[in-house]
N, C-alpha and C. Protein backbone atom coordinates (compact mmCIF):
# COMPACT_ATOMS: atom_id res chain seq x y z
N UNK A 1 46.29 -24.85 14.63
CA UNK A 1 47.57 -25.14 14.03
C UNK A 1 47.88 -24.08 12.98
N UNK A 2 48.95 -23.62 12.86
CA UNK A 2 49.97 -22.87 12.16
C UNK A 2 49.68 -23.44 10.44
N UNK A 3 49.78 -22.83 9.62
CA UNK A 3 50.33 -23.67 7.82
C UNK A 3 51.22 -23.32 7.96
N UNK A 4 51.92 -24.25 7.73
CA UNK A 4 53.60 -24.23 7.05
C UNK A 4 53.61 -24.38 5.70
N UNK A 5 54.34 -23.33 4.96
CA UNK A 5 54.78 -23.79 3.50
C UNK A 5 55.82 -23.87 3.29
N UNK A 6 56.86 -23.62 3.84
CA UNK A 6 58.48 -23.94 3.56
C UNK A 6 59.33 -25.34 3.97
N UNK A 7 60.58 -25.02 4.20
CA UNK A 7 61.06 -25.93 4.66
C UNK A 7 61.55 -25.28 6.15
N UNK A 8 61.90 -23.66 5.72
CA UNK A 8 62.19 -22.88 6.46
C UNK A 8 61.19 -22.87 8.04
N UNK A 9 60.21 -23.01 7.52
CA UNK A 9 59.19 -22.54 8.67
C UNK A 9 58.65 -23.94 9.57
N UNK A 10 59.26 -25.29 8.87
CA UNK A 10 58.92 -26.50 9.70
C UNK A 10 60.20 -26.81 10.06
N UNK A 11 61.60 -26.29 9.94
CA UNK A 11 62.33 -26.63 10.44
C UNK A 11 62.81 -25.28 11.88
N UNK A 12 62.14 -24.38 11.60
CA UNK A 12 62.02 -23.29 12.86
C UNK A 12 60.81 -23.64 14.05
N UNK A 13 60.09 -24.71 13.55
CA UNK A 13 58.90 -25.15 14.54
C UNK A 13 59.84 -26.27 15.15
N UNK A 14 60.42 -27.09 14.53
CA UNK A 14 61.30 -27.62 14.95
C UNK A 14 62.61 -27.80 15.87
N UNK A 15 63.46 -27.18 15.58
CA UNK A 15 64.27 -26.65 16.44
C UNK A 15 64.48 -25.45 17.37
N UNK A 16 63.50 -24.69 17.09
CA UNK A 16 63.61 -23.82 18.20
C UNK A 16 62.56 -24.24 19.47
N UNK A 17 61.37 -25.36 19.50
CA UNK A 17 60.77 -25.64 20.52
C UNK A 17 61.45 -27.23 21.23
N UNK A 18 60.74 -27.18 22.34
CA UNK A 18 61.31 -28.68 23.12
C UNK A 18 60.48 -29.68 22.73
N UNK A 19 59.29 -29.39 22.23
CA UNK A 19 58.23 -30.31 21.73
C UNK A 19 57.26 -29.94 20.51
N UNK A 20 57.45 -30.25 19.53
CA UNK A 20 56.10 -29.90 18.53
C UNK A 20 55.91 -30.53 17.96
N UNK A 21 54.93 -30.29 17.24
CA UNK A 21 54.02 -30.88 16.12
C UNK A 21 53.24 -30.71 15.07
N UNK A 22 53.97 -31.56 13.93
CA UNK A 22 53.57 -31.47 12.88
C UNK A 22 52.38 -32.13 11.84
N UNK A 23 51.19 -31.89 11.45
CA UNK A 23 50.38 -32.91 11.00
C UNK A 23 50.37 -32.23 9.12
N UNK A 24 50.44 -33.49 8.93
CA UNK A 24 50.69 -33.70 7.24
C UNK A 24 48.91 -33.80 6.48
N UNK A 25 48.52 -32.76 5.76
CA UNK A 25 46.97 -33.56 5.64
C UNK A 25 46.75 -33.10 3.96
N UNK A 26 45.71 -33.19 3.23
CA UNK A 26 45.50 -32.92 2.09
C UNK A 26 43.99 -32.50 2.12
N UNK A 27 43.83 -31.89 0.49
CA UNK A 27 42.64 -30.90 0.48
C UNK A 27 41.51 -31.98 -0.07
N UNK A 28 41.84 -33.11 -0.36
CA UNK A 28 40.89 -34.29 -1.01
C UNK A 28 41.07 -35.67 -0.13
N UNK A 29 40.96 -35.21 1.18
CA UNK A 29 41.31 -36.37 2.20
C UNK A 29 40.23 -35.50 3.18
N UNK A 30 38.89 -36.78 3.26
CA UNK A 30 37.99 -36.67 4.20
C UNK A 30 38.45 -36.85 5.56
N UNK A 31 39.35 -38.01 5.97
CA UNK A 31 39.58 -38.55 6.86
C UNK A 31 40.61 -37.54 7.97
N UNK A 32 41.50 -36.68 6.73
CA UNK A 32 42.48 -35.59 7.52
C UNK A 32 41.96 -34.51 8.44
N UNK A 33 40.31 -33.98 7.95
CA UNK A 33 39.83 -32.36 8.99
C UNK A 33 39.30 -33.58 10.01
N UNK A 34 38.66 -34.89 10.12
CA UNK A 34 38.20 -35.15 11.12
C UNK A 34 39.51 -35.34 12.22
N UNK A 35 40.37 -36.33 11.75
CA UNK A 35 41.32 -36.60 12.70
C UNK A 35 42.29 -35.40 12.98
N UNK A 36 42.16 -34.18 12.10
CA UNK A 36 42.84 -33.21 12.62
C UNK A 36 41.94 -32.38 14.19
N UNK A 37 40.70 -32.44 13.75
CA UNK A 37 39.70 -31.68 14.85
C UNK A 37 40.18 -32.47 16.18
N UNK A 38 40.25 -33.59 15.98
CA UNK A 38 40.44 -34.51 17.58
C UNK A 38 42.06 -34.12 17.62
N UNK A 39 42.71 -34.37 16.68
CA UNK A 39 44.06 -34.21 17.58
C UNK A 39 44.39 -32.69 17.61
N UNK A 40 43.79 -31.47 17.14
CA UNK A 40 43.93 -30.46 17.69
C UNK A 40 43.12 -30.15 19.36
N UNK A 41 41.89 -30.70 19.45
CA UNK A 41 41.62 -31.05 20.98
C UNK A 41 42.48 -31.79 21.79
N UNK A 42 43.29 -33.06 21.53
CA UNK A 42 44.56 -33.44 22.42
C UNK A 42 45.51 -32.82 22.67
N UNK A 43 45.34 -31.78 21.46
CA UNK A 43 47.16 -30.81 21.93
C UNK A 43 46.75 -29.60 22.75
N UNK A 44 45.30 -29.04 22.94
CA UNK A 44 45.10 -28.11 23.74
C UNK A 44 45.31 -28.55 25.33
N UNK A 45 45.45 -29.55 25.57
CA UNK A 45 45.77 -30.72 26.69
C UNK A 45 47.48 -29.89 27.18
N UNK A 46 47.97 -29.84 26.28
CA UNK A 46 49.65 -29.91 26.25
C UNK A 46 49.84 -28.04 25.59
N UNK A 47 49.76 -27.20 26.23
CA UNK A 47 49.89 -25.92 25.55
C UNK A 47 51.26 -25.39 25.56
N UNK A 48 52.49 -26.06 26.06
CA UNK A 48 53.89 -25.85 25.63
C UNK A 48 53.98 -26.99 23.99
N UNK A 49 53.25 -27.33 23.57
CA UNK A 49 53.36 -28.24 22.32
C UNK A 49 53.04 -26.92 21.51
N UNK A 50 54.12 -26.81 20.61
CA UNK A 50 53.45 -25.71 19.33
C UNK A 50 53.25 -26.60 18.11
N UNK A 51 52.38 -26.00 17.04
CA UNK A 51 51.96 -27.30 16.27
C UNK A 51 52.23 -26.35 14.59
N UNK A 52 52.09 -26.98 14.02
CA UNK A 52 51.48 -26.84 12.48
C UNK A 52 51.27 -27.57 11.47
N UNK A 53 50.63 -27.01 10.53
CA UNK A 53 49.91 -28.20 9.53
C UNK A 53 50.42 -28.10 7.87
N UNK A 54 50.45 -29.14 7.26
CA UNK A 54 51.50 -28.72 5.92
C UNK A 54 50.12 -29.62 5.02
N UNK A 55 50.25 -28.74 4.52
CA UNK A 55 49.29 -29.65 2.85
C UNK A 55 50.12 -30.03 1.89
N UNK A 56 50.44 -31.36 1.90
CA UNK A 56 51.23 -32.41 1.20
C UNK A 56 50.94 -32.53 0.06
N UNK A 57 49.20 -32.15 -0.44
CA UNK A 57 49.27 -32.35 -1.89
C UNK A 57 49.70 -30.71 -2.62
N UNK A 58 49.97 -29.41 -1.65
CA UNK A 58 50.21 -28.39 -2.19
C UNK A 58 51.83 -28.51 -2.20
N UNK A 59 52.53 -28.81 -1.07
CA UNK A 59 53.86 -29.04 -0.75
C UNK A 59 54.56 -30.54 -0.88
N UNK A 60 54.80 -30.98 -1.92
CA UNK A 60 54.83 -31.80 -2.46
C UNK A 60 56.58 -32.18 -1.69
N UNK A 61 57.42 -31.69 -2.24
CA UNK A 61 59.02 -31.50 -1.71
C UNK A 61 58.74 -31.80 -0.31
N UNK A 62 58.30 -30.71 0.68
CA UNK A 62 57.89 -31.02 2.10
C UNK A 62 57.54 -32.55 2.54
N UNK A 63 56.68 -32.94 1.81
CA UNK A 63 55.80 -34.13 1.81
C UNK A 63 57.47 -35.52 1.64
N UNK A 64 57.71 -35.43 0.66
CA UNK A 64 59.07 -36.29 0.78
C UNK A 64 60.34 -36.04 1.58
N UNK A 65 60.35 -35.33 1.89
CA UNK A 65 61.43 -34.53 2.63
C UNK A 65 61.15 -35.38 4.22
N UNK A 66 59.95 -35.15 4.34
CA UNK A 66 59.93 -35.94 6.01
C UNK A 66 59.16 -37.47 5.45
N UNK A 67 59.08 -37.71 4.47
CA UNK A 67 58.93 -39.26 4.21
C UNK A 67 57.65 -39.77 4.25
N UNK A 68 56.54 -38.67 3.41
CA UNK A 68 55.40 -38.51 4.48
C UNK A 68 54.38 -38.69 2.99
N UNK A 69 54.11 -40.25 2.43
CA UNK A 69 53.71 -40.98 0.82
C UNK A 69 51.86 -40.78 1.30
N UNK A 70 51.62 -40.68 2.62
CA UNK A 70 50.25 -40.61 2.42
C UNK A 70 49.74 -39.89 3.70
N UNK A 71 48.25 -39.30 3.69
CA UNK A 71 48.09 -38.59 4.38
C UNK A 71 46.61 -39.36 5.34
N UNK A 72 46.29 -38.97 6.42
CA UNK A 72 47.43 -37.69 7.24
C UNK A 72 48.31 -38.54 7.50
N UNK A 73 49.50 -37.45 8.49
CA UNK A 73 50.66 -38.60 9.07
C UNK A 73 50.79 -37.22 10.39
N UNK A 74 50.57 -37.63 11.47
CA UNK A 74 51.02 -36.75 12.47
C UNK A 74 52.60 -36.89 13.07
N UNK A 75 53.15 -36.14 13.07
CA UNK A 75 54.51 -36.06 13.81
C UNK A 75 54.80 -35.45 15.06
N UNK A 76 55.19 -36.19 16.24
CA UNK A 76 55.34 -34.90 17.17
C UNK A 76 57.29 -35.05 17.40
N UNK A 77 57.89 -34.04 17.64
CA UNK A 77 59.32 -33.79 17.97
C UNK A 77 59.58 -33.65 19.18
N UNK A 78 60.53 -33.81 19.91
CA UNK A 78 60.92 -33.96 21.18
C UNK A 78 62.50 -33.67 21.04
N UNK A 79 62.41 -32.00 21.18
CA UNK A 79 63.85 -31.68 20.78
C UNK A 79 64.88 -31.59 19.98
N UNK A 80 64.07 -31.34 18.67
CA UNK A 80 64.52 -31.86 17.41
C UNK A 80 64.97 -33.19 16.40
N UNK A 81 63.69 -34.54 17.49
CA UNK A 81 63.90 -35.41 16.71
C UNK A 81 62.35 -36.29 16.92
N UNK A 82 62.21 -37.16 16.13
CA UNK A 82 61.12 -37.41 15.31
C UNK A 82 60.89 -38.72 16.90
N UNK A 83 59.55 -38.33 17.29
CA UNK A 83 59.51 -39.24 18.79
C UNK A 83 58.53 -39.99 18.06
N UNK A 84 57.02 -39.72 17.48
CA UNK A 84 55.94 -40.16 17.45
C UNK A 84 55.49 -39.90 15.88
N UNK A 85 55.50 -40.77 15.07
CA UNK A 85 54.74 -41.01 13.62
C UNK A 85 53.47 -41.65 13.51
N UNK A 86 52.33 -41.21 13.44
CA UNK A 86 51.20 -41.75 13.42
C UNK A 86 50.11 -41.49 12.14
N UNK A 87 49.64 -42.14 11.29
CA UNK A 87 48.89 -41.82 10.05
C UNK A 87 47.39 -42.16 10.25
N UNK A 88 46.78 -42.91 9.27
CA UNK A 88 45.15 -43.02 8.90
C UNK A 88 44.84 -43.50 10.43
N UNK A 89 45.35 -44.81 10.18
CA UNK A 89 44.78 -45.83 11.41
C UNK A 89 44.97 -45.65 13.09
N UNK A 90 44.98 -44.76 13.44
CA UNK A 90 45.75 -44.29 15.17
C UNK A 90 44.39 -44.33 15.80
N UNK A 91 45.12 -45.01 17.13
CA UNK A 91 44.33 -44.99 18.50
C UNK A 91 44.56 -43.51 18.84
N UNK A 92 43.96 -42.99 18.99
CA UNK A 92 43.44 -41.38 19.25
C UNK A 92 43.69 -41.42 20.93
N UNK A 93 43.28 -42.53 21.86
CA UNK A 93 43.71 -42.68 23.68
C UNK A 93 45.33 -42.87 23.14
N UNK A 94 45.63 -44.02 22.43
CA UNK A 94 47.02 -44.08 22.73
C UNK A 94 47.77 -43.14 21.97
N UNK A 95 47.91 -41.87 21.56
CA UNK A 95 48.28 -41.02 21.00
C UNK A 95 48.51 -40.14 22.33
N UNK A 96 47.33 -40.44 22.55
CA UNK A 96 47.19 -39.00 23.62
C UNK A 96 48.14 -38.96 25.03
N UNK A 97 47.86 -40.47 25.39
CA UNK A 97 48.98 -40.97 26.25
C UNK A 97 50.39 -40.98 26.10
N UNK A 98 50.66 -41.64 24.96
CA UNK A 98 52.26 -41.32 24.69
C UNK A 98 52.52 -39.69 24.79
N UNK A 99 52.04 -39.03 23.83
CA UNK A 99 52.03 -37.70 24.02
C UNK A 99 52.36 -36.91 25.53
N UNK A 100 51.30 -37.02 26.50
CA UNK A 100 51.13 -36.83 27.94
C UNK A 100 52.24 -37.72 28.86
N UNK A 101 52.64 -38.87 28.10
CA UNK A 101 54.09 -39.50 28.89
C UNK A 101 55.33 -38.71 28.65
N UNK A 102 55.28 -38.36 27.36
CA UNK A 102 56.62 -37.50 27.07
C UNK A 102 56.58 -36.21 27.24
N UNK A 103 55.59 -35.35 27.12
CA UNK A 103 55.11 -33.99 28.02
C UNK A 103 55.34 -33.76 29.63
N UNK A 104 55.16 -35.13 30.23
CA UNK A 104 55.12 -35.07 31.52
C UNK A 104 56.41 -34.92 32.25
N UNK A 105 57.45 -36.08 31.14
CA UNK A 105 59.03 -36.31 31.32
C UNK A 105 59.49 -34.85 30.77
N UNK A 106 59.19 -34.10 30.23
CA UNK A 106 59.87 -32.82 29.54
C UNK A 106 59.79 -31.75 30.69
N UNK A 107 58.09 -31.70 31.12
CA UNK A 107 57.60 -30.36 31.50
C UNK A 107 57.22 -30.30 32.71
């Protein structure tokens, strides 16, 4: 995954792809590199998905801007709008599935 630090650069991941994704994580959150390692292995699944990652406790503005009070919070887009919000607690199969349902309908 990509760092994003702007607003500029998550709203160009955004609208210029048919599908991406965004994961929200912090530098004092154990729980964010594990669940980032697995859901960066689900998106190698899907290689038209472009992704990137924003550090919420560095990008604070960012962090409210997409509504995003605790970490992680994964987002994926589907054409410039918000399909899939998922944080701490996610089924990691049913992630992967929704994901692969709406990949499948796109691509």
């Amino acid at each position: 995954m990509d760092n994003l630090n702007n607003d500029t650069e998550l709203l160009d991941l955004i609208k210029d792809k048919r599908m991406s994704a965004i994961y929200f994580t912090g530098g004092a959150c154990g729980a964010c590199e594990v669940i980032k390692t697995k859901i960066e292995d689900i998106l190698k699944r899907f290689p038209e998905i472009k992704s990137g990652e924003v550090n919420a406790e560095k990008h604070l503005d960012l962090a409210a801007k997409y509504n995003v009070f605790s970490v992680p919070i994964f987002l994926l887009y589907i054409e410039g709008k918000e399909s899939i919000r998922v944080g701490r607690n996610l089924d990691l199969l049913e992630l992967e599935a929704s994901v692969k349902r709406y990949y499948e309908m796109i691509f």
